[in-house]
C-alpha atoms as a PDB file:
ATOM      1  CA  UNK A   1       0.237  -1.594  -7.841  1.00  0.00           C
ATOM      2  CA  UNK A   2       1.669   0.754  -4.796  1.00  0.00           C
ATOM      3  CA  UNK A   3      -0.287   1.859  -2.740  1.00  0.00           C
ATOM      4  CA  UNK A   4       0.799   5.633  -3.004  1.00  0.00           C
ATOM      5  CA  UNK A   5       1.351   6.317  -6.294  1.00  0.00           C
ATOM      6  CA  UNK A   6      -0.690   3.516  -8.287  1.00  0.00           C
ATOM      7  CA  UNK A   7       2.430   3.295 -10.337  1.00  0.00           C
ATOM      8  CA  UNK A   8       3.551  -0.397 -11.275  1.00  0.00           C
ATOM      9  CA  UNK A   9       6.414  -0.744  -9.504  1.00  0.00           C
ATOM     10  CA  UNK A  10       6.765  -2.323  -6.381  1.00  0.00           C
ATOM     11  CA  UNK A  11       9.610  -3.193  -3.425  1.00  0.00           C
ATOM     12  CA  UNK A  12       9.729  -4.778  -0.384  1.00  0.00           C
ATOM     13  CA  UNK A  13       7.926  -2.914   2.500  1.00  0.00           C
ATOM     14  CA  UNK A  14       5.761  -1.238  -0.093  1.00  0.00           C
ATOM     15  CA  UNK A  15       1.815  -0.642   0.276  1.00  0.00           C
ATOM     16  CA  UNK A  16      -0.222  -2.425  -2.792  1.00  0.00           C
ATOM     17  CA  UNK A  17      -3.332  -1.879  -3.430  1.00  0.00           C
ATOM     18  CA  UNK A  18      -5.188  -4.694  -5.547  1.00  0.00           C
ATOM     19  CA  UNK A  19      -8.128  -3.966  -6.956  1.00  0.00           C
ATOM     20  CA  UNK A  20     -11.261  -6.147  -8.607  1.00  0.00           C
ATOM     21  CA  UNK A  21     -14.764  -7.186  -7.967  1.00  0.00           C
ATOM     22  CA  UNK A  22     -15.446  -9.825  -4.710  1.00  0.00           C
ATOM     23  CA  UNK A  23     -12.631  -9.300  -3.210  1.00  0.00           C
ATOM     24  CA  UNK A  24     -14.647  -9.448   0.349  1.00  0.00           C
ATOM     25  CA  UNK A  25     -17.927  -9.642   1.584  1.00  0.00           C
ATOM     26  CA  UNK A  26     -17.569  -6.330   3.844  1.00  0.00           C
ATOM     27  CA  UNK A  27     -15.202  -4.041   4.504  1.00  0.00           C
ATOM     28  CA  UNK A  28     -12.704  -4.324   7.126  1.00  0.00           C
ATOM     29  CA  UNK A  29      -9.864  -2.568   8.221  1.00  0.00           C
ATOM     30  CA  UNK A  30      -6.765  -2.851  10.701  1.00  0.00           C
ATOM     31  CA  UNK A  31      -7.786  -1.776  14.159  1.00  0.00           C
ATOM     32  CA  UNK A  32      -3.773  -2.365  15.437  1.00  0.00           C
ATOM     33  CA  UNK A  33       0.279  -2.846  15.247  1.00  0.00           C
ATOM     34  CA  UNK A  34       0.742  -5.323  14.120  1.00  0.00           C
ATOM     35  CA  UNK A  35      -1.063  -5.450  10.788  1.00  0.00           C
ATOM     36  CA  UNK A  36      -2.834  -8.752  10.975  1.00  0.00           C
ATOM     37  CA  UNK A  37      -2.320 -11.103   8.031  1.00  0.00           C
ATOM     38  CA  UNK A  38      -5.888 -11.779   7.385  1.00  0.00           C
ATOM     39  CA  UNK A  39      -8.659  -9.411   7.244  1.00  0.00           C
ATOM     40  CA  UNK A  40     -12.782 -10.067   6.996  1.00  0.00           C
ATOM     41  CA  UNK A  41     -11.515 -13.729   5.742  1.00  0.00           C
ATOM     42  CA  UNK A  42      -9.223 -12.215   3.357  1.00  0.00           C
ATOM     43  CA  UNK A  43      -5.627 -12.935   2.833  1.00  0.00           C
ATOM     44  CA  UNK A  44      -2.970 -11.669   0.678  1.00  0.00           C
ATOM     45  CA  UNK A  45       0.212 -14.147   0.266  1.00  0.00           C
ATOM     46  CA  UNK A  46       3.121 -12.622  -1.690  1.00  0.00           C
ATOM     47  CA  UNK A  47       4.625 -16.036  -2.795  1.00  0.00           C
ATOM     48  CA  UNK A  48       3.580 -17.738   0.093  1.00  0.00           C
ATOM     49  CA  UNK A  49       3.936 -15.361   2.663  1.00  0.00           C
ATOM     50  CA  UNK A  50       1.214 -13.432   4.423  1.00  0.00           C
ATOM     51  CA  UNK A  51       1.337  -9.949   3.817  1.00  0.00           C
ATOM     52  CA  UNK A  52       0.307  -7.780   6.235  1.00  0.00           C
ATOM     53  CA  UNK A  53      -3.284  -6.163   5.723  1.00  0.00           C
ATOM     54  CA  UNK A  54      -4.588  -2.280   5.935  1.00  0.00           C
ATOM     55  CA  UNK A  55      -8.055  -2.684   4.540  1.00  0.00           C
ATOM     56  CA  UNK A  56     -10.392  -4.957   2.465  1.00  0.00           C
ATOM     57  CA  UNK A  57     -13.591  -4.440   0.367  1.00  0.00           C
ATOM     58  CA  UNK A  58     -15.292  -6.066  -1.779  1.00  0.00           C
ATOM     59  CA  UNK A  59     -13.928  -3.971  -4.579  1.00  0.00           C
ATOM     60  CA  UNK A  60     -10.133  -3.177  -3.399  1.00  0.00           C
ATOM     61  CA  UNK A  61      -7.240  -4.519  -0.945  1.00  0.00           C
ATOM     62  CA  UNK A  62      -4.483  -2.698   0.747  1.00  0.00           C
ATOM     63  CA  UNK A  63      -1.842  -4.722   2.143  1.00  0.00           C
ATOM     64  CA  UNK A  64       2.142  -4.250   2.507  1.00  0.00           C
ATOM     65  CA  UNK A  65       4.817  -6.648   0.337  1.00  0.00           C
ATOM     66  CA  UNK A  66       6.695  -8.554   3.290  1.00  0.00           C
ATOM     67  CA  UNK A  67      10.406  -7.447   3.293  1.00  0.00           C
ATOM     68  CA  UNK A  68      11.604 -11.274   2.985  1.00  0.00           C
ATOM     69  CA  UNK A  69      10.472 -11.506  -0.685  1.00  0.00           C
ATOM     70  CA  UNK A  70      12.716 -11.868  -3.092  1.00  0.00           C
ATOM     71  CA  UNK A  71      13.582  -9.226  -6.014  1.00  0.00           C
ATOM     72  CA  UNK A  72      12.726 -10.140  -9.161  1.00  0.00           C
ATOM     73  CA  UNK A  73       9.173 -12.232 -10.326  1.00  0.00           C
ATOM     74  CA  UNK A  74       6.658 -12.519  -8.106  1.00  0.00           C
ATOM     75  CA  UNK A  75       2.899 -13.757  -7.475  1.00  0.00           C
ATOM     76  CA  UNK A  76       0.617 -12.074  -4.914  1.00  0.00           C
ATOM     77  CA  UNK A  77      -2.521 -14.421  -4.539  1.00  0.00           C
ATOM     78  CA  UNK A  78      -6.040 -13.302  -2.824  1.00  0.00           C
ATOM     79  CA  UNK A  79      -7.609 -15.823  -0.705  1.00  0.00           C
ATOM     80  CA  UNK A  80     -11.275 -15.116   0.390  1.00  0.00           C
ATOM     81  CA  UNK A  81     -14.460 -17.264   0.896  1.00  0.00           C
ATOM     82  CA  UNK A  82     -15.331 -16.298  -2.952  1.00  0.00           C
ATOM     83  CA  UNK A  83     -12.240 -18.429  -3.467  1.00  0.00           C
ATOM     84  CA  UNK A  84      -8.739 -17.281  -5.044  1.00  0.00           C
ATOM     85  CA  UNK A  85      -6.870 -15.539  -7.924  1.00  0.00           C
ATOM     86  CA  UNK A  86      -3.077 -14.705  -8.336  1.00  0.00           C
ATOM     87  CA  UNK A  87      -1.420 -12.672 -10.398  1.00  0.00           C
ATOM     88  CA  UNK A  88       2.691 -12.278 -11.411  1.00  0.00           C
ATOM     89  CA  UNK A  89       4.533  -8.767 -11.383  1.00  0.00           C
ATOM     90  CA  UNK A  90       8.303  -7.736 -10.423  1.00  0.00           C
ATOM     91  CA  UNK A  91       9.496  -6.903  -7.458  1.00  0.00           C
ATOM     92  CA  UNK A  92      12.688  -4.253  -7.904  1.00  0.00           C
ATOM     93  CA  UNK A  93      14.773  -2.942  -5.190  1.00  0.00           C
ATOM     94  CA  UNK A  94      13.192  -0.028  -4.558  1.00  0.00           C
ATOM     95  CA  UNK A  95       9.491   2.021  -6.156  1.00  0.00           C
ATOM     96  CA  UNK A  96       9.197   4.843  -3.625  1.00  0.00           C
ATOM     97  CA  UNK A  97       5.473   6.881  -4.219  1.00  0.00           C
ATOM     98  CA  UNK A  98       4.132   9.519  -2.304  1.00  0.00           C
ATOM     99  CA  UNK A  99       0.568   9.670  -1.066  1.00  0.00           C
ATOM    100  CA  UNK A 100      -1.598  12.357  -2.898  1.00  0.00           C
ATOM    101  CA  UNK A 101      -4.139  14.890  -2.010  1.00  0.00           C
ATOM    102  CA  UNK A 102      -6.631  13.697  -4.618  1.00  0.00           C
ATOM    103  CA  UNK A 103      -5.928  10.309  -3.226  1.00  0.00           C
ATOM    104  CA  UNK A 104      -5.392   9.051  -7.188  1.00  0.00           C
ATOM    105  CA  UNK A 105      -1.525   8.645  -7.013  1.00  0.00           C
ATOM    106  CA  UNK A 106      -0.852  12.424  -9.618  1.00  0.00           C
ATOM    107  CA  UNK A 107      -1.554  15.781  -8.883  1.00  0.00           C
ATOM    108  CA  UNK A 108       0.058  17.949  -5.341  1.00  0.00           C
ATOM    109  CA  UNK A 109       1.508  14.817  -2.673  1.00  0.00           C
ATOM    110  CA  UNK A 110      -0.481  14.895   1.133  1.00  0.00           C
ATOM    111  CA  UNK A 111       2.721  16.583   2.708  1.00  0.00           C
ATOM    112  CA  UNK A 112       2.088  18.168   6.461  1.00  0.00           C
ATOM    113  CA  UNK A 113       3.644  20.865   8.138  1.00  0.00           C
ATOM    114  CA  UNK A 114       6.301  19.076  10.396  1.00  0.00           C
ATOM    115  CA  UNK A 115       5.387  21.176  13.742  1.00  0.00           C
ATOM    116  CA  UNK A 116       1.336  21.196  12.841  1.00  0.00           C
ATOM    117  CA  UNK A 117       0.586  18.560  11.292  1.00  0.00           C
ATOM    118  CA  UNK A 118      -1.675  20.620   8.724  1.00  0.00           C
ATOM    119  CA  UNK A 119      -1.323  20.446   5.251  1.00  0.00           C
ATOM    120  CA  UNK A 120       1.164  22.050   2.818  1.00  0.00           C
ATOM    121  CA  UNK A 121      -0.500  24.058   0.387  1.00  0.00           C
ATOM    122  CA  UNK A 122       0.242  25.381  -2.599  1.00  0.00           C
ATOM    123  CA  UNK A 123       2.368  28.169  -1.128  1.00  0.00           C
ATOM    124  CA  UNK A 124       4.579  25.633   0.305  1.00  0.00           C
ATOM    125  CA  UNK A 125       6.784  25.490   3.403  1.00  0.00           C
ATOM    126  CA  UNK A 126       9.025  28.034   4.795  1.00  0.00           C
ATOM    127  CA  UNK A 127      12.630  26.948   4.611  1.00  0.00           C
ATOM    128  CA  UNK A 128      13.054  27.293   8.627  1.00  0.00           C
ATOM    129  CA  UNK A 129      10.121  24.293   8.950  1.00  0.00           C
ATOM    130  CA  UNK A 130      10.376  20.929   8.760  1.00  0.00           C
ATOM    131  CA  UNK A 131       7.485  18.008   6.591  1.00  0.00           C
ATOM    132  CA  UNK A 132       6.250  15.029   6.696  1.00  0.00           C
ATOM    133  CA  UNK A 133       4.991  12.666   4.096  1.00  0.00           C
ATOM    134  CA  UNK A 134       4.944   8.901   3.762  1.00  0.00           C
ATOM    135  CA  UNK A 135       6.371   7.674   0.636  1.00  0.00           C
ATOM    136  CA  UNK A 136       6.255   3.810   1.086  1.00  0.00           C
ATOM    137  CA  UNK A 137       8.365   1.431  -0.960  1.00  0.00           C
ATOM    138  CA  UNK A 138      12.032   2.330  -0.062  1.00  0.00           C
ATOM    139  CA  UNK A 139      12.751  -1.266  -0.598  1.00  0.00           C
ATOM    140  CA  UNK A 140      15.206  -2.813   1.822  1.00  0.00           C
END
């Protein structure tokens, strides 16, 4: 599911996160650019290809869909000591999501103040400043 909004929709260059239970022994997480293609003896192939790796746990995986996939079906397979599973979904052109506060995928998105860096609140941004937010899953 993306990373960012935990909606169903995925594209190329997206963030996924997979969850389930022994997923890794430990956790482990990406230390540089980069992203390595296995993790704590944990990879992720998108059909067949190594996807780049954020963070594994035993209980959830963050990795990024490798632009080269094709659109349409799919299989993303976990590899781990624990052995394997795969699972099918669709890949469309483009499933943007944007990062939220709460860190569930609803509720107010984890925008910053462009100059800052600090967060947007609920008041919002004065129309002279600029934001930043990360909204993986443009596609190609």
């Amino acid at each position: 599911m993306n990373g960012a909004s935990y909606a169903n929709a995925v594209a190329p260059g997206a963030t996924v996160s997979i969850f389930g239970d022994l997923l890794a022994d430990h956790v482990g997480q990406a230390s540089e650019i980069p992203l390595p293609d296995q993790l704590s003896n944990v990879q992720v192939l998108v059909d067949s290809i190594p996807a780049p790796m954020f963070y594994v746990s035993p209980r959830q995986i963050n990795a990024q869909i490798p632009f080269g996939i094709a659109l349409g079906s799919a299989t993303v397979e976990v590899r781990s000591k624990a052995g394997g599973a795969s699972i099918g979904f669709t890949l469309s052109n483009a499933a943007p999501g944007i990062f939220s506060v709460n860190m569930q995928g609803s509720g107010p998105g984890a925008i910053l103040h462009g100059a800052t860096l600090t967060p947007v609140t609920d008041s919002g941004l004065p129309r002279v400043r600029s934001s930043r937010f990360t909204a993986p899953g443009w596609g190609r």
